[in-house]
N, C-alpha and C. Protein backbone atom coordinates (compact mmCIF):
# COMPACT_ATOMS: atom_id res chain seq x y z
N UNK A 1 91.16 61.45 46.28
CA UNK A 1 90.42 62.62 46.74
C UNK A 1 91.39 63.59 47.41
N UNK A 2 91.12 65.15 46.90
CA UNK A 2 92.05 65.98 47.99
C UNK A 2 91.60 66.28 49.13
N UNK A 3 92.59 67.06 49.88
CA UNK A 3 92.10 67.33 51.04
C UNK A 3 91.30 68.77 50.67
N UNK A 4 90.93 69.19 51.49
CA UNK A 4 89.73 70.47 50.80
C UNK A 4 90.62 71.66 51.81
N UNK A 5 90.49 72.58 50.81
CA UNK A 5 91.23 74.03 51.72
C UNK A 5 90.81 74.19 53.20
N UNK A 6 89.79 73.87 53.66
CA UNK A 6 89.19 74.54 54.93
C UNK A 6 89.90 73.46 56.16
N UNK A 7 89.91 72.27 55.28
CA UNK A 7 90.58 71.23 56.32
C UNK A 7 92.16 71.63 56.59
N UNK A 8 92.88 72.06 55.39
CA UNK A 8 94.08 72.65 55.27
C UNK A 8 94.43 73.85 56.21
N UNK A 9 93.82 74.49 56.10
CA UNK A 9 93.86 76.13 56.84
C UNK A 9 93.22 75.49 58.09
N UNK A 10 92.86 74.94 58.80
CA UNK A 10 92.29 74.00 60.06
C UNK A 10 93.30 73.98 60.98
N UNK A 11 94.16 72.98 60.00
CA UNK A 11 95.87 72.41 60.45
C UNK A 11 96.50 73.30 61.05
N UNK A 12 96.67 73.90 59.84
CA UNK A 12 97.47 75.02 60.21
C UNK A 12 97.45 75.97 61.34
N UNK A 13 95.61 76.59 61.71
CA UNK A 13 95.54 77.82 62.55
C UNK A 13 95.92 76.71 63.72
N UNK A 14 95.79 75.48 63.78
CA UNK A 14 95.58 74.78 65.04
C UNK A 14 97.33 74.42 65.41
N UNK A 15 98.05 74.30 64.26
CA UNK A 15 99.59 74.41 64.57
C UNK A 15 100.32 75.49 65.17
N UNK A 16 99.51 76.54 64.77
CA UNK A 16 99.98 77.86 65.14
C UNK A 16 99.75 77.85 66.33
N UNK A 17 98.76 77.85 66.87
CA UNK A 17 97.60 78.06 68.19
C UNK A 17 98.84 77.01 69.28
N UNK A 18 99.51 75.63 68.89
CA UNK A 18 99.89 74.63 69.68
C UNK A 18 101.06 75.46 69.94
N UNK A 19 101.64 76.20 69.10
CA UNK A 19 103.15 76.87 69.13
C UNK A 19 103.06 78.11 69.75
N UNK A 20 102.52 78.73 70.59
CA UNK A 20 101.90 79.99 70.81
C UNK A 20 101.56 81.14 70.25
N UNK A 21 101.23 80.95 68.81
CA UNK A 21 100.75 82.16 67.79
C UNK A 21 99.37 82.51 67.64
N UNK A 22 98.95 82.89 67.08
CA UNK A 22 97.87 83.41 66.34
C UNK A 22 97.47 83.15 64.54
N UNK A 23 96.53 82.41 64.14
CA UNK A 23 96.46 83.12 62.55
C UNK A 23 94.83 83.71 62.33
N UNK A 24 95.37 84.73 62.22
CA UNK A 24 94.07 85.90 61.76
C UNK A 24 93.73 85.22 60.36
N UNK A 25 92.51 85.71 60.20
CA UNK A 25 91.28 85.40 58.94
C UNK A 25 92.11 87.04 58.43
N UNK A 26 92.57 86.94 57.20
CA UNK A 26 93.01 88.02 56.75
C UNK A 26 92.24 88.62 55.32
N UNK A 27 91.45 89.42 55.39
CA UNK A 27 90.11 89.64 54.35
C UNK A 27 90.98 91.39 54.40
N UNK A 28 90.92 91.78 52.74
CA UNK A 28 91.04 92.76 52.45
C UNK A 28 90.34 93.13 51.09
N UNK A 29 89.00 93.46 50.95
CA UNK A 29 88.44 93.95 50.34
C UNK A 29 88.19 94.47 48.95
N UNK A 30 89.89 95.70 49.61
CA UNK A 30 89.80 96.71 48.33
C UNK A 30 90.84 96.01 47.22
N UNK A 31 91.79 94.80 48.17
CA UNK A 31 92.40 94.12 47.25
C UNK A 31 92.38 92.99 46.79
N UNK A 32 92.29 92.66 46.03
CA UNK A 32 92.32 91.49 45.76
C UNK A 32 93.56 90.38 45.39
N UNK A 33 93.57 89.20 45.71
CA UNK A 33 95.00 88.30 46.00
C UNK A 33 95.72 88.24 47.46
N UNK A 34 95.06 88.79 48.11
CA UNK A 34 95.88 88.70 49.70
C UNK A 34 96.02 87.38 49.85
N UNK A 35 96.99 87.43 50.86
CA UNK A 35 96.87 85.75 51.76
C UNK A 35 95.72 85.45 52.47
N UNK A 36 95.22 84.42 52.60
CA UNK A 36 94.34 83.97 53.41
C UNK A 36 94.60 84.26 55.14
N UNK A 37 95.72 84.07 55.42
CA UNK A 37 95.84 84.55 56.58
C UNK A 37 97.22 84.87 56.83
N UNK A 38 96.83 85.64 58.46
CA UNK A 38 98.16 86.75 59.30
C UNK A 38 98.80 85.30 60.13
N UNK A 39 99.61 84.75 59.94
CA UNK A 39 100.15 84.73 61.11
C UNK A 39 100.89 85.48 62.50
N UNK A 40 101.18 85.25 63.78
CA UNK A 40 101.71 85.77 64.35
C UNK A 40 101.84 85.36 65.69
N UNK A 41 103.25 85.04 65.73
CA UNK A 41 104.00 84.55 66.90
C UNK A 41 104.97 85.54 68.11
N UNK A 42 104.81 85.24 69.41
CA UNK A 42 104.82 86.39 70.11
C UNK A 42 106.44 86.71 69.76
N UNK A 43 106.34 88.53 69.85
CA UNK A 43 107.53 88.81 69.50
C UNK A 43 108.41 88.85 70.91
N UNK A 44 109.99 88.58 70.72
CA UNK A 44 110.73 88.49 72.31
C UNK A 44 110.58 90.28 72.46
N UNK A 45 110.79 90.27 74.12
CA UNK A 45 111.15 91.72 74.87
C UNK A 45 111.94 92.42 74.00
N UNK A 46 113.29 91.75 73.67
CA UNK A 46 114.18 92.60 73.08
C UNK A 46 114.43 93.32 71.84
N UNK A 47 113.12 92.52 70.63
CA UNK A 47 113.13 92.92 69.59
C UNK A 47 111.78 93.76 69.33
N UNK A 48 110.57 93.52 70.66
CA UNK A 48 109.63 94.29 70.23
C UNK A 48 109.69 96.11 70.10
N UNK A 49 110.45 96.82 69.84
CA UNK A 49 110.90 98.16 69.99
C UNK A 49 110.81 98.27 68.33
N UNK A 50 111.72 97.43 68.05
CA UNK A 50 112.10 97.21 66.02
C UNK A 50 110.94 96.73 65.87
N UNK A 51 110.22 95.71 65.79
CA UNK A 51 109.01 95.36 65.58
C UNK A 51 107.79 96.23 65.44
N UNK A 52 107.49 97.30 66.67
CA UNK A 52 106.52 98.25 66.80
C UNK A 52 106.96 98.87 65.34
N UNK A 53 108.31 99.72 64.69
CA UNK A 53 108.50 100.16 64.13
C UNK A 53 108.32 99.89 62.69
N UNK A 54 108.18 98.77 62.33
CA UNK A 54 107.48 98.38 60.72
C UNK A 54 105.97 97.41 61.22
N UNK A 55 105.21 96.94 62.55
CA UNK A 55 104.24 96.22 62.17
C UNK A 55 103.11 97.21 63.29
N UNK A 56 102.40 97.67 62.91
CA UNK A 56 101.00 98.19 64.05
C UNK A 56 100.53 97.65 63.79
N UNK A 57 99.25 97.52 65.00
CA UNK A 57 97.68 97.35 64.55
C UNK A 57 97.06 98.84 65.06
N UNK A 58 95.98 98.82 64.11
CA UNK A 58 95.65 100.41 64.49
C UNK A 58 93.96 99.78 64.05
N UNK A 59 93.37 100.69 65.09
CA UNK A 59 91.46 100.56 65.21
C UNK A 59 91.29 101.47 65.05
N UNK A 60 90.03 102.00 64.13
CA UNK A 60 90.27 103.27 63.52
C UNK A 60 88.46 103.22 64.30
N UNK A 61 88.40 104.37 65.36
CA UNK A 61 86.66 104.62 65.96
C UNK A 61 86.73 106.08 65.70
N UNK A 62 84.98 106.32 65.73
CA UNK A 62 84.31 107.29 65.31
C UNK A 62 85.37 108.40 66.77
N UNK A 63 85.18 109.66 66.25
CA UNK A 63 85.70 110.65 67.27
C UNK A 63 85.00 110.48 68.82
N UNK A 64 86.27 110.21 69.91
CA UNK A 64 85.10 110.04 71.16
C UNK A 64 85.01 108.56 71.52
N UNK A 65 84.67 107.97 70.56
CA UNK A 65 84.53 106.62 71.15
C UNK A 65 85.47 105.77 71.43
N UNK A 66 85.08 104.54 71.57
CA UNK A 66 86.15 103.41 72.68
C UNK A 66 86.09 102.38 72.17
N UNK A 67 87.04 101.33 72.00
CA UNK A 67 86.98 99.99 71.46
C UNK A 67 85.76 99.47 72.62
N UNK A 68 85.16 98.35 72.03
CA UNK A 68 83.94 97.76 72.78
C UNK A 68 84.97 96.58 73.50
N UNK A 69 84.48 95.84 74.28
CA UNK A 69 84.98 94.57 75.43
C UNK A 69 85.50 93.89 74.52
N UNK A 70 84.65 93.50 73.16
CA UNK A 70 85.83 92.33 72.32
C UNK A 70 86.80 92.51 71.70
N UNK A 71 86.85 93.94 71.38
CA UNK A 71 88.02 94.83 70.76
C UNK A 71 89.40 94.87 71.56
N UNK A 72 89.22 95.50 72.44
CA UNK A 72 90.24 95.56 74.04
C UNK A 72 90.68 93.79 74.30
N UNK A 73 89.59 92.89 74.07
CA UNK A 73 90.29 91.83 74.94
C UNK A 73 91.52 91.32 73.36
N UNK A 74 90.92 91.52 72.48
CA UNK A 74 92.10 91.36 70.90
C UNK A 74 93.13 92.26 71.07
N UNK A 75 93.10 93.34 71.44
CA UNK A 75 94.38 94.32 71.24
C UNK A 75 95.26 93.85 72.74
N UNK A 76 94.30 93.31 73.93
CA UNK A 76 95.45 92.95 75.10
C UNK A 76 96.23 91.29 74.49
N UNK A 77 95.51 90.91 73.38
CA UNK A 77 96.00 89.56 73.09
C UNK A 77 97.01 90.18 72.39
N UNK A 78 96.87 91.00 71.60
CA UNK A 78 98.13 90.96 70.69
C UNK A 78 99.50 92.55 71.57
N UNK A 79 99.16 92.91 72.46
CA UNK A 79 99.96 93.47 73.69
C UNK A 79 100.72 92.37 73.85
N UNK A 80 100.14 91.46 74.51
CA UNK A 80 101.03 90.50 75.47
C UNK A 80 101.59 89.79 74.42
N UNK A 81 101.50 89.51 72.79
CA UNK A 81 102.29 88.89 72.38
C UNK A 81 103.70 89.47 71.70
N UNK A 82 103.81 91.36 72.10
CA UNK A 82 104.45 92.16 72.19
C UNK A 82 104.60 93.10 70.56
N UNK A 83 103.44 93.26 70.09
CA UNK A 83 102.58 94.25 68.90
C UNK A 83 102.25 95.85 69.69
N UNK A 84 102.70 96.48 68.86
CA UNK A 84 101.84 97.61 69.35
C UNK A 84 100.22 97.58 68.70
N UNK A 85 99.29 98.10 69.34
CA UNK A 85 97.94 98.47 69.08
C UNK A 85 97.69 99.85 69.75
N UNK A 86 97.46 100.61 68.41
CA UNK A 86 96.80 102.11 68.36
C UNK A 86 95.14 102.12 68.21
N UNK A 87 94.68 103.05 69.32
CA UNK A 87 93.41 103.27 69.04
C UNK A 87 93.30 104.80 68.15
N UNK A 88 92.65 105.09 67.14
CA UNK A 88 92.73 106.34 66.49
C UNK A 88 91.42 106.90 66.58
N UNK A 89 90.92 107.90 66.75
CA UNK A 89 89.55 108.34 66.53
C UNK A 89 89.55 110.12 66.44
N UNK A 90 90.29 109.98 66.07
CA UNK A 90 90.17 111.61 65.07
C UNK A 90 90.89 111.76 63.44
């Protein structure tokens, strides 16, 4: 018997999680074949400058508005793991 994907991808987010990373559920829509998921492990002080420069996260809200409480507490998670996060709303 195999092991079944969900048990697989389990392992894994939970290896990540033990090592101090993150793996995002990575769903893209318009394409099809993505990876199943983002990893991401905190970047050091010294390289997050180069880093900001090829990886954002960007939240794209209506003009005016504000990330909601669960939004903000994800973008301070991925702050402190030294990512930039843009809020855009125009």
């Amino acid at each position: 018997m195999t092991t079944p994907e969900r048990t697989v991808e389990a392992r894994l987010c939970k290896r990540v999680r033990d090592n101090g990373g993150e793996a995002y559920k990575f769903v893209s829509p318009s394409r099809r074949g993505v990876p199943d998921r983002l990893v991401l492990y905190p970047v050091p002080p010294e390289y997050q400058a180069l880093v900001a420069n090829y990886v954002r996260f960007v939240e794209v809200k209506a003009p005016g508005k504000k990330p909601n409480a669960e939004q903000t507490r994800e973008h301070e998670k991925l702050f402190k793991m030294g990512f930039a996060v843009d809020v855009v709303d125009a």
